[in-house]
N, C-alpha and C. Protein backbone atom coordinates (compact mmCIF):
# COMPACT_ATOMS: atom_id res chain seq x y z
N UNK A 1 13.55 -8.85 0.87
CA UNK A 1 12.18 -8.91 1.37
C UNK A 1 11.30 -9.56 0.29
N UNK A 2 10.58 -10.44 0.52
CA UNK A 2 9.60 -11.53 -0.22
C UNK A 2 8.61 -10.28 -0.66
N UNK A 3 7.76 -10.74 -1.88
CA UNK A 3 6.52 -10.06 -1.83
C UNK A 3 5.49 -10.83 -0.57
N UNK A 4 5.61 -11.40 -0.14
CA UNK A 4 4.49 -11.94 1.46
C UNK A 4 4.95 -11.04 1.98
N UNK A 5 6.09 -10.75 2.19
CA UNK A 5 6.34 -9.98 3.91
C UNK A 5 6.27 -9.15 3.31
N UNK A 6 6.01 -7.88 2.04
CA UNK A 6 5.83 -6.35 1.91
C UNK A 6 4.34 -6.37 1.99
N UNK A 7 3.39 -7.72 1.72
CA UNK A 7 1.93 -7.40 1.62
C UNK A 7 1.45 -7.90 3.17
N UNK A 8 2.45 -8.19 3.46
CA UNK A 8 2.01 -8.45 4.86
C UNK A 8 2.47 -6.72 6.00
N UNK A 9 3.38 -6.12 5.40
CA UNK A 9 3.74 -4.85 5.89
C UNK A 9 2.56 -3.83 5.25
N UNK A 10 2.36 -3.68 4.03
CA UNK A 10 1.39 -2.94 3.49
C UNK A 10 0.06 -2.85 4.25
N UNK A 11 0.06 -4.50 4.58
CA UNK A 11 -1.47 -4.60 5.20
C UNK A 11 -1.48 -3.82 6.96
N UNK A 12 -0.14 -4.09 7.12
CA UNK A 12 -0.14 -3.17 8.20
C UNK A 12 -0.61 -1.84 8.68
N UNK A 13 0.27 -1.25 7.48
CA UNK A 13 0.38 -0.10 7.54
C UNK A 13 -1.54 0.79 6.87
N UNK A 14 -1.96 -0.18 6.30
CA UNK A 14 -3.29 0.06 5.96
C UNK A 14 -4.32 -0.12 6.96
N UNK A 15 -3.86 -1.20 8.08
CA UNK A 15 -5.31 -0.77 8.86
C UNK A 15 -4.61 0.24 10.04
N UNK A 16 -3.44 1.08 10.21
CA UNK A 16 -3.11 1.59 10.97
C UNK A 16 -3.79 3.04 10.55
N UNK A 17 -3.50 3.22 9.06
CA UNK A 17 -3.42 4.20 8.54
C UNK A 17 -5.34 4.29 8.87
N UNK A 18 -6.11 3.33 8.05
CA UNK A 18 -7.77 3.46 7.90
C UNK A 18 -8.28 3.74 9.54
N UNK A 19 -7.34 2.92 10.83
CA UNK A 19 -7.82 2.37 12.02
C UNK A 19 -8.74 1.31 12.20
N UNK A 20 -8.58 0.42 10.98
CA UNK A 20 -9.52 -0.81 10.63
C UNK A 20 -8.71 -1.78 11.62
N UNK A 21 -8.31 -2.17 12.73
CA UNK A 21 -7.60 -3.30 13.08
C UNK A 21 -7.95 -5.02 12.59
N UNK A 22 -9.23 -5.01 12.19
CA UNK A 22 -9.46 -6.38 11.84
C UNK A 22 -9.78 -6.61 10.36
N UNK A 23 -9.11 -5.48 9.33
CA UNK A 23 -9.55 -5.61 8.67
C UNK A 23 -8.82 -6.40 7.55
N UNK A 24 -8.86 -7.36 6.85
CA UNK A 24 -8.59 -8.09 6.16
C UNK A 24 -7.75 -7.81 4.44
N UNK A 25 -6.77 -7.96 4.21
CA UNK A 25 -5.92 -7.15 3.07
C UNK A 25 -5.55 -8.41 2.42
N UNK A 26 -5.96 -8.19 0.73
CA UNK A 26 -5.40 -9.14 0.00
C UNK A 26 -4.71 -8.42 -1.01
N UNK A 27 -4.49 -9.25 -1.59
CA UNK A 27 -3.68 -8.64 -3.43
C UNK A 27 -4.79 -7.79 -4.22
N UNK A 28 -5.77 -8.29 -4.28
CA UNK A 28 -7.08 -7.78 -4.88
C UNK A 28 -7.39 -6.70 -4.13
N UNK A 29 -7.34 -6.25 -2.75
CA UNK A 29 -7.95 -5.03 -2.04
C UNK A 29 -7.24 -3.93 -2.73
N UNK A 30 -8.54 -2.82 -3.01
CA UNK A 30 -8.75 -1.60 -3.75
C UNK A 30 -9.03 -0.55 -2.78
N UNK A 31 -8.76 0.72 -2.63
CA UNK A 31 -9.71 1.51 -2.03
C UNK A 31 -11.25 1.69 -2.66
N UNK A 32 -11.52 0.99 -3.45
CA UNK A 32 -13.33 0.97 -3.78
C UNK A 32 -13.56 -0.30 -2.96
N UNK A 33 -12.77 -0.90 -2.47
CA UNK A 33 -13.07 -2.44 -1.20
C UNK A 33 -13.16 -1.31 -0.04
N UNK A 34 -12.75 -0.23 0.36
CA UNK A 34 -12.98 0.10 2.10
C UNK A 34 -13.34 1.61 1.81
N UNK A 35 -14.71 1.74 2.46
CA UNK A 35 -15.56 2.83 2.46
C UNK A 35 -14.14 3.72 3.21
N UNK A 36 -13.92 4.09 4.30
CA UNK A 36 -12.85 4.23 4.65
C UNK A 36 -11.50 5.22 3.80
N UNK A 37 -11.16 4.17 3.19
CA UNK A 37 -9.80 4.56 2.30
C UNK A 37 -10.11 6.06 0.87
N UNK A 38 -10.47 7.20 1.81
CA UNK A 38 -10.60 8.11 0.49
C UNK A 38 -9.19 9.21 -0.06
N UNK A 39 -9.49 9.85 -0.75
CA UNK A 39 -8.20 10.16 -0.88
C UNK A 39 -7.30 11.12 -0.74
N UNK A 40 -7.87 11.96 1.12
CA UNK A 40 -6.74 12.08 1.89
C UNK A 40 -6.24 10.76 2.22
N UNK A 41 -7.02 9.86 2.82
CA UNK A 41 -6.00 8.59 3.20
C UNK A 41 -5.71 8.10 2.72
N UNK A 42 -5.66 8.15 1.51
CA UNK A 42 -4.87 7.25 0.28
C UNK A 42 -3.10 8.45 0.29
N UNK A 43 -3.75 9.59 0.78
CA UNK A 43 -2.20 11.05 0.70
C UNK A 43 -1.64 9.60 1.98
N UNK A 44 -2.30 9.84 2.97
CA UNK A 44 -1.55 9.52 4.21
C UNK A 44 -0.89 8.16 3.76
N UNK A 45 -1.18 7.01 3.26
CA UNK A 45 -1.00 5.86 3.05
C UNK A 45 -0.14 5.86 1.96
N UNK A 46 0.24 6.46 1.26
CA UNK A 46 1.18 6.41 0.36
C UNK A 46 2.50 6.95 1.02
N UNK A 47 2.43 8.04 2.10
CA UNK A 47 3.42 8.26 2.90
C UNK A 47 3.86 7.73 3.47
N UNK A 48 2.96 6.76 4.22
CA UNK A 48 3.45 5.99 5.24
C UNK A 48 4.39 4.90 5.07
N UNK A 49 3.67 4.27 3.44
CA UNK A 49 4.42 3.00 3.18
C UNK A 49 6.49 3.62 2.46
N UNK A 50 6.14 4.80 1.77
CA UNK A 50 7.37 5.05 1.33
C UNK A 50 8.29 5.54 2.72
N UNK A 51 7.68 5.96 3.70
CA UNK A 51 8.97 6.26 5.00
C UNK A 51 9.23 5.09 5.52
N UNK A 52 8.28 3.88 5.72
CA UNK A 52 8.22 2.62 6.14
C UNK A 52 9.13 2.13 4.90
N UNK A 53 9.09 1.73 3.82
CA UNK A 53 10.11 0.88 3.05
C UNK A 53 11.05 1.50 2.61
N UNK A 54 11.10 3.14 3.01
CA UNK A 54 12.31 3.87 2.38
C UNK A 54 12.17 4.04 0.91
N UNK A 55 11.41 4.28 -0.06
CA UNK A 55 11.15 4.40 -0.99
C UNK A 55 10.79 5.84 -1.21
N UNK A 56 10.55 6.20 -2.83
CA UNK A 56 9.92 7.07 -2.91
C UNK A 56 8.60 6.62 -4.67
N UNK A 57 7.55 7.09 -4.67
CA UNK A 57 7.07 6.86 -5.85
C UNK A 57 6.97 8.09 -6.21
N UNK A 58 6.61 7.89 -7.94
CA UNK A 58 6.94 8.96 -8.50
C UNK A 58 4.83 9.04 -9.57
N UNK A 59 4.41 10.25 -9.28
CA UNK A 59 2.67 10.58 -9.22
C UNK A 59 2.56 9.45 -10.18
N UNK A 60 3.39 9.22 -11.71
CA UNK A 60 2.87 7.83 -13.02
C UNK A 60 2.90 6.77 -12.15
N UNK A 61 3.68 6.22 -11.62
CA UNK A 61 3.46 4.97 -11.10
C UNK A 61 2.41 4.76 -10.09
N UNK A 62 1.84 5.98 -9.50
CA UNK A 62 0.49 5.61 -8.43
C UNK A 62 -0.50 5.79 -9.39
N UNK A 63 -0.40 6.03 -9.79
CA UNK A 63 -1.51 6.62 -11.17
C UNK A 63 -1.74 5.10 -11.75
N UNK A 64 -1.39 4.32 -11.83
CA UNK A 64 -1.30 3.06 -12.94
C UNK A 64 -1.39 2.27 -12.05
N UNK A 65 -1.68 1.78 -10.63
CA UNK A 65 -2.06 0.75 -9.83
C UNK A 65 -3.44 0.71 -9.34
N UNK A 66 -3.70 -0.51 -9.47
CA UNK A 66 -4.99 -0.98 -9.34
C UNK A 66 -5.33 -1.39 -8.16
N UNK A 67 -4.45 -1.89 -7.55
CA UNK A 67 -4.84 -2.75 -5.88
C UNK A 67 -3.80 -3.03 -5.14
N UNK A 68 -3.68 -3.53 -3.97
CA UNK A 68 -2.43 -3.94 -2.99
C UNK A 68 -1.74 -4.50 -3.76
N UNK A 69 -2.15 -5.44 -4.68
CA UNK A 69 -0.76 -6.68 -5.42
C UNK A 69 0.12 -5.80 -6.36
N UNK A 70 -0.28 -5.05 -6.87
CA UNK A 70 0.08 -3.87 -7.85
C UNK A 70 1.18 -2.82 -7.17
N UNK A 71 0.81 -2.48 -5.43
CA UNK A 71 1.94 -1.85 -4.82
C UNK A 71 2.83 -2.56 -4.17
N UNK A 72 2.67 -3.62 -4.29
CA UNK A 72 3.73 -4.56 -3.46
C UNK A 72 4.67 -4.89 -4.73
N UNK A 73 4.30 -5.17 -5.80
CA UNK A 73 4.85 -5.07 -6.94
C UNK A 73 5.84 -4.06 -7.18
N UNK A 74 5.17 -3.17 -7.11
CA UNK A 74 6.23 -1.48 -6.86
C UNK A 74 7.04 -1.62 -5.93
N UNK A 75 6.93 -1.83 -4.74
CA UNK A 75 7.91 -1.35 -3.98
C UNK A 75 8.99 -3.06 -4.70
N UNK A 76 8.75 -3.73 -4.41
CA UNK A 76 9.54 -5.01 -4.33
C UNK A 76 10.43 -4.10 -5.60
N UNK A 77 9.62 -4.19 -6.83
CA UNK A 77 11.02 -3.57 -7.71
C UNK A 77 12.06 -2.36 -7.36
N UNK A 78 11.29 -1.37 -6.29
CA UNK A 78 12.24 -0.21 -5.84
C UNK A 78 13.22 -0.83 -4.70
N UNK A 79 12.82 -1.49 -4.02
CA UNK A 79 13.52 -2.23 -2.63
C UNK A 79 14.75 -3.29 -3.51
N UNK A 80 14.58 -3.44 -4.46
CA UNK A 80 15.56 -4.86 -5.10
C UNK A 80 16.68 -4.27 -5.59
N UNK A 81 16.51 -3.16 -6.24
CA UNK A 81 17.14 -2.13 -6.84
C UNK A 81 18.91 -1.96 -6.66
């Protein structure tokens, strides 16, 4: 899986999770970018993407990301594995 197609899955799973359908996801999007994204839904959204890519993260590594490009980063290294 490319990093496009996990930030293109991420972005999925982010406006499913917010219920934003039109909402727009880059590498740079933060939860301080979507009033929205607080952090129960940041609980829910971290779930979603690890049952969705089969992963698991571990609390240091969410702790140390900054934005979408940062978790697509993560998973790509857990998914390559």
């Amino acid at each position: 899986m490319t990093n496009q197609e996990i930030l293109k899955s991420v972005s999925e799973t982010l406006r499913e999770v917010l219920g934003l359908p039109d909402l727009v996801v880059s590498e740079e999007t933060s939860a301080n970018d979507v009033d929205e994204w607080d952090s129960m839904t940041h609980i829910q959204l971290i779930s979603a993407i690890e049952g969705k890519h089969r992963v698991r993260f571990a609390l240091g590594e969410l702790q140390s990301l900054k934005n979408v490009g940062d978790m697509v980063v993560l998973i790509q290294s857990k998914i390559s594995k």
